[in-house]
N, C-alpha and C. Protein backbone atom coordinates (compact mmCIF):
# COMPACT_ATOMS: atom_id res chain seq x y z
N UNK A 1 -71.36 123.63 -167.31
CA UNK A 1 -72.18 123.71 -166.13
C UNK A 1 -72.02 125.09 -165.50
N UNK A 2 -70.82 125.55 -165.01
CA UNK A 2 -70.50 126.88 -164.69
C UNK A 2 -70.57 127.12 -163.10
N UNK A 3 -70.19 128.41 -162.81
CA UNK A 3 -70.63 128.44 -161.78
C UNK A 3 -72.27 129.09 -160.60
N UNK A 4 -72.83 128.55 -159.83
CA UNK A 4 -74.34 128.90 -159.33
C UNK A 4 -74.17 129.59 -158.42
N UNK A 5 -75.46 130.24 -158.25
CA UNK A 5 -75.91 130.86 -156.73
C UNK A 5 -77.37 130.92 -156.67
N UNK A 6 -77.30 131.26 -155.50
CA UNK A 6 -78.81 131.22 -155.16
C UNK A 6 -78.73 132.35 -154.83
N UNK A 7 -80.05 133.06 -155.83
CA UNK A 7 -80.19 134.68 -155.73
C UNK A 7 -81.41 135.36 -155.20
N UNK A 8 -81.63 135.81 -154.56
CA UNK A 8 -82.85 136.59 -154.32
C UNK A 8 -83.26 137.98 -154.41
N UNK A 9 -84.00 139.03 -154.46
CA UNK A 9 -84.37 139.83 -154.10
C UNK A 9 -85.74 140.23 -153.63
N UNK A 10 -85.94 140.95 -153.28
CA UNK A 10 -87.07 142.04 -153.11
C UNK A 10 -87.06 143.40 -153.28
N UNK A 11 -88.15 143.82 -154.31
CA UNK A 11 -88.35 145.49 -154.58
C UNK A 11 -89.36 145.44 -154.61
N UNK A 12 -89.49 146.64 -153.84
CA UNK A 12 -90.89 147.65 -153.33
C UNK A 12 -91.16 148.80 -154.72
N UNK A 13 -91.94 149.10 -154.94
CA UNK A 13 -92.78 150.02 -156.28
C UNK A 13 -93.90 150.17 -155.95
N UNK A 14 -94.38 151.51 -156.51
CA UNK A 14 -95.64 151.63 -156.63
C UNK A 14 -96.37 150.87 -157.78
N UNK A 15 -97.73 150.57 -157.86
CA UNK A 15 -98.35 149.68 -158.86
C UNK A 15 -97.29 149.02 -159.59
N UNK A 16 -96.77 147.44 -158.63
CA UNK A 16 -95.93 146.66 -159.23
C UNK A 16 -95.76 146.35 -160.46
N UNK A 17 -97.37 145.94 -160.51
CA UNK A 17 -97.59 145.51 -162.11
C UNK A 17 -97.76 146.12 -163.29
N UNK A 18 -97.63 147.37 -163.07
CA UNK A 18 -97.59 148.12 -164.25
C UNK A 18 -96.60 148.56 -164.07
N UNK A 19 -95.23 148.24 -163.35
CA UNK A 19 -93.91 148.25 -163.39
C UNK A 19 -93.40 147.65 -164.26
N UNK A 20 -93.57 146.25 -163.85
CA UNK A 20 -92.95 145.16 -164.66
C UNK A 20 -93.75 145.05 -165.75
N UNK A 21 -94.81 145.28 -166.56
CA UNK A 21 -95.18 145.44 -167.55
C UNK A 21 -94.46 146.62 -168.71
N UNK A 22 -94.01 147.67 -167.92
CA UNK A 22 -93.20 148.50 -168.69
C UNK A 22 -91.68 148.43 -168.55
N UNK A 23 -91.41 147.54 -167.76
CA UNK A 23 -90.06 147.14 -167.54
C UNK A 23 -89.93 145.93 -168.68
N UNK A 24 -91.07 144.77 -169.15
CA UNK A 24 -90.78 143.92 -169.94
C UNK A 24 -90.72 144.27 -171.72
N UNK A 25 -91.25 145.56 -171.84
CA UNK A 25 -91.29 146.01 -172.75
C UNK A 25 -89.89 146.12 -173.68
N UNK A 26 -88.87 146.88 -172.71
CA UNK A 26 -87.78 146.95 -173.58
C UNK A 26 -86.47 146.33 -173.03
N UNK A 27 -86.85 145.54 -172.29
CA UNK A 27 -85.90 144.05 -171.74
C UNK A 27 -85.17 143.81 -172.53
N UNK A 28 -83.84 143.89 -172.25
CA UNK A 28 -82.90 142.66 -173.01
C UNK A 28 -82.92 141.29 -172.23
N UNK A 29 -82.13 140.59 -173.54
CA UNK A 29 -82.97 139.03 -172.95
C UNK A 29 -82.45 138.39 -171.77
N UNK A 30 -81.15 139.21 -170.79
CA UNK A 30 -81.09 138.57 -169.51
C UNK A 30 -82.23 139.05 -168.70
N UNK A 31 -82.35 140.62 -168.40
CA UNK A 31 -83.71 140.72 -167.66
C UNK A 31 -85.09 139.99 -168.48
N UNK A 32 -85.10 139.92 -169.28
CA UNK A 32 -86.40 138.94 -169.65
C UNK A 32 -86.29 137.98 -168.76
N UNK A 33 -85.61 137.22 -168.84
CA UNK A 33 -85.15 135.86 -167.84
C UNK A 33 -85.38 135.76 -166.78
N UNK A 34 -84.80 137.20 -165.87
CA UNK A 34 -85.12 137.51 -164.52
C UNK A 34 -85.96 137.80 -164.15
N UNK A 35 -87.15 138.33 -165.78
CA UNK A 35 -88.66 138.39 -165.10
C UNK A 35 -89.41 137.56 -164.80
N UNK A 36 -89.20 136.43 -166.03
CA UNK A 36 -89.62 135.18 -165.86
C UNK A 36 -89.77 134.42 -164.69
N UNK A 37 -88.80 134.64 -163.69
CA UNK A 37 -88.52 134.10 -162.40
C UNK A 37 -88.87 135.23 -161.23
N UNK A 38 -89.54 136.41 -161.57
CA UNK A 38 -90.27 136.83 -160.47
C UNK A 38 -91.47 136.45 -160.09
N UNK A 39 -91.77 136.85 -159.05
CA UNK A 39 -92.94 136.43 -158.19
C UNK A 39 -93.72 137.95 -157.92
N UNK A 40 -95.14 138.11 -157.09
CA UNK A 40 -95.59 138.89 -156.39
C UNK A 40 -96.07 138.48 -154.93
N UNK A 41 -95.18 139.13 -154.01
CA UNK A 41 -95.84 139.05 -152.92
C UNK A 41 -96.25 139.66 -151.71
N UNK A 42 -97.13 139.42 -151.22
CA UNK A 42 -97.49 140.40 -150.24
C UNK A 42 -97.78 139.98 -148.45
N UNK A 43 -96.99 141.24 -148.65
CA UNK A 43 -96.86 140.89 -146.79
C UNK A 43 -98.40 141.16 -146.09
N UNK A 44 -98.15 141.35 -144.58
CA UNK A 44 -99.56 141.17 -143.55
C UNK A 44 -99.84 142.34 -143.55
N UNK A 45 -99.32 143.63 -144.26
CA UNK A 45 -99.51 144.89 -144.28
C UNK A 45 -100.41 144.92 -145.87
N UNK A 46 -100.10 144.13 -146.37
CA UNK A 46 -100.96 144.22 -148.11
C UNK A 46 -99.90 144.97 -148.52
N UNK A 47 -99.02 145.33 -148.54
CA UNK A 47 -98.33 145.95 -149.49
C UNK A 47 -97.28 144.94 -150.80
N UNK A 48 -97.67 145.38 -151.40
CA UNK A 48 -97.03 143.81 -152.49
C UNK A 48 -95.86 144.53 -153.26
N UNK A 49 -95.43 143.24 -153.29
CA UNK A 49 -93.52 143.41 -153.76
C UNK A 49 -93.19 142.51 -155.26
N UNK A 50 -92.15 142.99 -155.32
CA UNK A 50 -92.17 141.61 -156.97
C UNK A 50 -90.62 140.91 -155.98
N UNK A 51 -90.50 139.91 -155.87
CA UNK A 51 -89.73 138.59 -155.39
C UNK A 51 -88.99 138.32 -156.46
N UNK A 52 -88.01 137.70 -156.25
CA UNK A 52 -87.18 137.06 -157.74
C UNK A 52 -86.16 136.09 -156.61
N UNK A 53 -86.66 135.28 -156.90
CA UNK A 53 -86.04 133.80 -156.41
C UNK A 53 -85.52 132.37 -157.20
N UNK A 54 -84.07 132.28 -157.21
CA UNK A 54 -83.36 131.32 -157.57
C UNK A 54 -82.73 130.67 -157.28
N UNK A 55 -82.54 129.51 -156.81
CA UNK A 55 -81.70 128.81 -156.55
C UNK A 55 -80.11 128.26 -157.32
N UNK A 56 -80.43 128.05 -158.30
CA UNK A 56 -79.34 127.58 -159.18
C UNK A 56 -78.89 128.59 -160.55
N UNK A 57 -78.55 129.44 -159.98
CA UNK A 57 -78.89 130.85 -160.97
C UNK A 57 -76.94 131.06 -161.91
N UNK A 58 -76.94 131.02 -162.88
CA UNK A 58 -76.18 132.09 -163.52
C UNK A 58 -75.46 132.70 -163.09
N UNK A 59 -75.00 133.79 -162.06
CA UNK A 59 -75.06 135.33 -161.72
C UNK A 59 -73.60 136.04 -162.34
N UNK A 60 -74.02 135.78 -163.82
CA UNK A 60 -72.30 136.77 -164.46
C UNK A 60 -72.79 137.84 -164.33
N UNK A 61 -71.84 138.61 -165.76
CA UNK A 61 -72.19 139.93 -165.76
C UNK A 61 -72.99 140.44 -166.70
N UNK A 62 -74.08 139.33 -166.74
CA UNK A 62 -75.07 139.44 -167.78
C UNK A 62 -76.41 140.10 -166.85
N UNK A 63 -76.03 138.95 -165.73
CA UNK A 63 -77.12 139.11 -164.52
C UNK A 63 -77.24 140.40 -163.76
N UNK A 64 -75.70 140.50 -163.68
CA UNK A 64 -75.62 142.10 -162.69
C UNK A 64 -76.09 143.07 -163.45
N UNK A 65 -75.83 143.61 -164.73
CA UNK A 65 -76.02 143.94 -165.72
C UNK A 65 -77.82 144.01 -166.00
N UNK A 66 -78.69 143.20 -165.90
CA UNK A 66 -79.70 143.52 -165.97
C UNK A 66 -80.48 143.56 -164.35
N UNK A 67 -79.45 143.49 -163.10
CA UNK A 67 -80.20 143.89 -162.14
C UNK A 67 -79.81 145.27 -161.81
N UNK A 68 -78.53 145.65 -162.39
CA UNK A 68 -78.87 147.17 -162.34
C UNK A 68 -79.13 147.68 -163.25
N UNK A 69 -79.88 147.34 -164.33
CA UNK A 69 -80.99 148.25 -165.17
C UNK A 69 -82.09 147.98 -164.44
N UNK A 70 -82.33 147.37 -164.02
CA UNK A 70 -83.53 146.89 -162.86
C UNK A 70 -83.74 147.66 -162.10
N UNK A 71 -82.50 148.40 -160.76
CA UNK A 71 -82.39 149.19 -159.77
C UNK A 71 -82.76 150.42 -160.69
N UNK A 72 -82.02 150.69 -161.89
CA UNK A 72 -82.44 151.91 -161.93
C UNK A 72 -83.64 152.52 -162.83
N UNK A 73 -84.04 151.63 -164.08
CA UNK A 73 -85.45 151.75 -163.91
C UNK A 73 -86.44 152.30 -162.66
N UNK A 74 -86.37 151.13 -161.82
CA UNK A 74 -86.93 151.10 -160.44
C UNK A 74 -86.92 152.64 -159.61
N UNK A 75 -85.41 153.03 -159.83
CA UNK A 75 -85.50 154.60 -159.37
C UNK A 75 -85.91 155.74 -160.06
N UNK A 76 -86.14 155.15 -161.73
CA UNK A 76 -86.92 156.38 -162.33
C UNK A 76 -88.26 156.04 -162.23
N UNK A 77 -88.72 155.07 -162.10
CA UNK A 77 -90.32 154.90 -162.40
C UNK A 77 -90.73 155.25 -160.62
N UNK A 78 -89.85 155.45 -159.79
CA UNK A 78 -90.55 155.52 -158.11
C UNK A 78 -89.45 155.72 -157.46
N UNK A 79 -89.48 156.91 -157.25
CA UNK A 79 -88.64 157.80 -156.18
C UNK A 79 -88.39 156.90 -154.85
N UNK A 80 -89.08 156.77 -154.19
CA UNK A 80 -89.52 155.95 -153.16
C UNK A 80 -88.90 154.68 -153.08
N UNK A 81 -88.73 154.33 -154.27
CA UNK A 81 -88.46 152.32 -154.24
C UNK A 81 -87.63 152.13 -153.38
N UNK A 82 -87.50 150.42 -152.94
CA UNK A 82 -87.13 150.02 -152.23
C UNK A 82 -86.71 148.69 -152.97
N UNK A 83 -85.36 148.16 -152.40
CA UNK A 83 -84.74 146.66 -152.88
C UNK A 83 -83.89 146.20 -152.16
N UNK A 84 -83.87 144.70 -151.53
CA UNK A 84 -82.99 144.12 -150.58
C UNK A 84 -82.52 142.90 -151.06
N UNK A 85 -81.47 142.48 -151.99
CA UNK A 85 -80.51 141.91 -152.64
C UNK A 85 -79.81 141.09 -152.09
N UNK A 86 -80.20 139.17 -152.03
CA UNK A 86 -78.91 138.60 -151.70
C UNK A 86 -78.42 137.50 -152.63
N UNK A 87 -77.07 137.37 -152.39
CA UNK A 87 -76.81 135.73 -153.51
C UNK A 87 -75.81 135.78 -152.68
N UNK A 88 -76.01 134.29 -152.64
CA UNK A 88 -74.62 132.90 -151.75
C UNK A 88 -74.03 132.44 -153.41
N UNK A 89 -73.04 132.35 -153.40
CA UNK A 89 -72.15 131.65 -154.24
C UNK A 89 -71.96 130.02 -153.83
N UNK A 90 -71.53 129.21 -154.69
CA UNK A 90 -71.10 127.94 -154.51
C UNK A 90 -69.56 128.32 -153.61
N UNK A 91 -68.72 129.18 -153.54
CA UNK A 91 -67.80 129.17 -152.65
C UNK A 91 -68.33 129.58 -150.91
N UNK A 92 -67.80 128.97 -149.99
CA UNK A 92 -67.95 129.67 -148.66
C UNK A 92 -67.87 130.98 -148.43
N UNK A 93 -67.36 131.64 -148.97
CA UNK A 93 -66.89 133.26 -148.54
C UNK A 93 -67.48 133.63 -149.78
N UNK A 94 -68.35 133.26 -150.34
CA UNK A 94 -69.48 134.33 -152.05
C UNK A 94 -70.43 134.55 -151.39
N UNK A 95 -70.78 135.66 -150.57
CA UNK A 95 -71.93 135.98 -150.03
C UNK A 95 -72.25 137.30 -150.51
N UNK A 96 -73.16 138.25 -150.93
CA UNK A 96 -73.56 139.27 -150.82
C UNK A 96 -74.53 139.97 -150.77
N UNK A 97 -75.03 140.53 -149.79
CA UNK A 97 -76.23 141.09 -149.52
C UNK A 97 -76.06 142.92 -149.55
N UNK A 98 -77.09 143.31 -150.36
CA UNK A 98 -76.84 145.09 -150.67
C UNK A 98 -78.62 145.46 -150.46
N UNK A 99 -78.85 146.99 -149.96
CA UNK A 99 -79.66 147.24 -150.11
C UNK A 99 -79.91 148.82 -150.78
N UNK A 100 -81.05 149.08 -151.52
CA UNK A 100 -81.32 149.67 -152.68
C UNK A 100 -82.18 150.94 -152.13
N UNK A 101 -82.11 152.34 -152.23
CA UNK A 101 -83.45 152.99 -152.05
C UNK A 101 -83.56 153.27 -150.57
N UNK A 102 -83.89 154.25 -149.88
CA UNK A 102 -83.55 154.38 -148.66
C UNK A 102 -84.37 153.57 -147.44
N UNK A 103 -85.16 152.76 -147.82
CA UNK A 103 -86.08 152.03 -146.77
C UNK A 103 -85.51 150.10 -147.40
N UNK A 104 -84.26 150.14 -148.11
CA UNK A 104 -84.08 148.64 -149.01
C UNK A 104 -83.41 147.79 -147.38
N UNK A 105 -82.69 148.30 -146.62
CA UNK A 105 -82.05 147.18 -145.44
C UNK A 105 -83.53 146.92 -144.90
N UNK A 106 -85.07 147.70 -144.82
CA UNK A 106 -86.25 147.33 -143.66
C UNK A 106 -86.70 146.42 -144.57
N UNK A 107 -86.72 145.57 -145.41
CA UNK A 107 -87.61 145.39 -145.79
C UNK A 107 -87.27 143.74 -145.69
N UNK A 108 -88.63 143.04 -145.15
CA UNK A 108 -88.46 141.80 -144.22
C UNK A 108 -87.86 140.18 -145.41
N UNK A 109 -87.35 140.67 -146.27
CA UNK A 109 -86.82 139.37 -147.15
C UNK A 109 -85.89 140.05 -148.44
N UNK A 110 -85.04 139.39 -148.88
CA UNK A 110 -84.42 138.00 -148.78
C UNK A 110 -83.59 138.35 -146.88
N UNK A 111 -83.28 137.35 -146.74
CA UNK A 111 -82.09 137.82 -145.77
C UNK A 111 -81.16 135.89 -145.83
N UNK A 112 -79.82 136.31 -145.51
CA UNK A 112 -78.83 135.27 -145.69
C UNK A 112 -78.52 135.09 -144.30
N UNK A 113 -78.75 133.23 -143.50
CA UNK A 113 -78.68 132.59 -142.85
C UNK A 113 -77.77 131.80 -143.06
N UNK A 114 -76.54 131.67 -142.08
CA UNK A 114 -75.40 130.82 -142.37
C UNK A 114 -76.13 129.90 -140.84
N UNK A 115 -75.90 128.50 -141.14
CA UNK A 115 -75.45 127.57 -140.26
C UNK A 115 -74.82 126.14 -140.30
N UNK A 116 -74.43 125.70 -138.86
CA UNK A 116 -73.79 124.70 -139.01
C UNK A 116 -74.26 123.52 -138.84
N UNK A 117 -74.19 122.51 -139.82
CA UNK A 117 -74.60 120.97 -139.16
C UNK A 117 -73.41 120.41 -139.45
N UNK A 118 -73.77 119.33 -138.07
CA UNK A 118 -72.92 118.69 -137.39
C UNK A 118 -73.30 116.93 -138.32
N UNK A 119 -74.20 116.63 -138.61
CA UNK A 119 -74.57 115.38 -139.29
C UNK A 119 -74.77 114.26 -137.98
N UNK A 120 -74.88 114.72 -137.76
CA UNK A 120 -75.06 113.70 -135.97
C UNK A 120 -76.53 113.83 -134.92
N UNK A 121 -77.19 112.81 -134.90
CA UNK A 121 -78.31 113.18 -134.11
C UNK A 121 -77.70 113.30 -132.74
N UNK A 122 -78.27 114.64 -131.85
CA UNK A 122 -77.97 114.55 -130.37
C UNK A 122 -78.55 113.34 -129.41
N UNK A 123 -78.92 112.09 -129.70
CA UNK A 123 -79.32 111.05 -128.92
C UNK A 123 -78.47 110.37 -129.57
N UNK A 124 -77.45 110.16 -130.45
CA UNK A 124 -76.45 109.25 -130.86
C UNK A 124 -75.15 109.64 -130.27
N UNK A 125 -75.41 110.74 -129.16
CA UNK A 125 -74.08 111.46 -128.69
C UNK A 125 -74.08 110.72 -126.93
N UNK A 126 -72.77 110.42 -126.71
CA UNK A 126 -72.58 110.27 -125.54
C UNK A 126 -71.78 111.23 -124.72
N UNK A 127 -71.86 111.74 -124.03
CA UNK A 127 -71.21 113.75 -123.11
C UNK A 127 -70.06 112.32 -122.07
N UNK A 128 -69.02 113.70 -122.47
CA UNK A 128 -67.88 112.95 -122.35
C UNK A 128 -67.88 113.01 -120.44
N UNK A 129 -68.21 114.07 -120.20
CA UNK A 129 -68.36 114.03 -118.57
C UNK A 129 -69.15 112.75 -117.65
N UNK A 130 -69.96 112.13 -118.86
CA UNK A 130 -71.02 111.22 -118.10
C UNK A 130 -70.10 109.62 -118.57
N UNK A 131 -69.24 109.67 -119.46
CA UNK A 131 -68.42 108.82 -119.70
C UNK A 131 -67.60 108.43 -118.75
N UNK A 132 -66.62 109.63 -118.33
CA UNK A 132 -65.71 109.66 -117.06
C UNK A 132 -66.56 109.35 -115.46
N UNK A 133 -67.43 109.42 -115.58
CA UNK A 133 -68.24 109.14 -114.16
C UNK A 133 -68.27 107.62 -114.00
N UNK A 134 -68.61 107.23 -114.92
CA UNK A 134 -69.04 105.43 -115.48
C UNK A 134 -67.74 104.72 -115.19
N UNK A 135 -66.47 105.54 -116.32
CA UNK A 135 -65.26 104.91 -115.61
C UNK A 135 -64.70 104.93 -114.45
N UNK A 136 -64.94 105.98 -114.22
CA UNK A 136 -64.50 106.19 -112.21
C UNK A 136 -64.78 105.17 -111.75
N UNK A 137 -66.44 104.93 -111.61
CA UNK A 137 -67.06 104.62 -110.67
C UNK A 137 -66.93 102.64 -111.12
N UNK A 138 -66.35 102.64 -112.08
CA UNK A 138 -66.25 100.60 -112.58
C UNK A 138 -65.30 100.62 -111.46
């Protein structure tokens, strides 16, 4: 089974698709994989991005390994590029978020949200102050 993460990125390029068309060309077969699982998308500005979204991902050093042939492709085919990189690990403290290219922290996705649930609806809660009033006042 091994161990997962949930991985994301986003990179900015000029003419995406004739990026990743010359990027699939001489792929080894982990970035093949990782192409397989990109996306295109485009923000409210029209400017379109290639996405790569996973949830239950791999991430050895097969993965890193073809995301930085990825980054640097990316920096020979476009000066300019841009990439904002995250994966959560199955441990609490496997977090990492990096950004790529000098505009890679602006760019509005992936980004990593930690929060807490409690498993408790707030109308199944009784506030301990309104408890002590009740007993006072018996």
């Amino acid at each position: 089974m091994g161990y997962r993460s949930e991985v994301a990125f986003c990179l900015r390029v000029k003419k995406p698709e004739q990026f990743v068309a010359l990027t699939r060309v001489n792929a080894e077969d982990a970035l093949k994989e990782m192409l397989d699982n990109m996306y295109y998308y485009e923000d409210d500005k029209k400017i379109k991005y290639i996405l790569f979204t996973h949830n239950y991902w791999k991430w050895y050093d097969d993965s890193e390994k073809a995301f930085a042939e990825l980054m640097e492709l990316a920096k020979n085919y476009d000066k300019d590029f841009a990439c904002k990189f995250a994966r959560v690990g199955e441990n609490a403290d496997d977090i990492e978020e990096e950004a790529f290219g000098d505009d890679g922290w602006y760019l509005e996705c992936p980004y990593v949200v930690r929060t807490l649930e409690v498993g408790v609806l707030p109308e199944d809660l009784t506030p301990i102050i309104e408890k002590e009033k009740e007993d006072v006042s018996a």
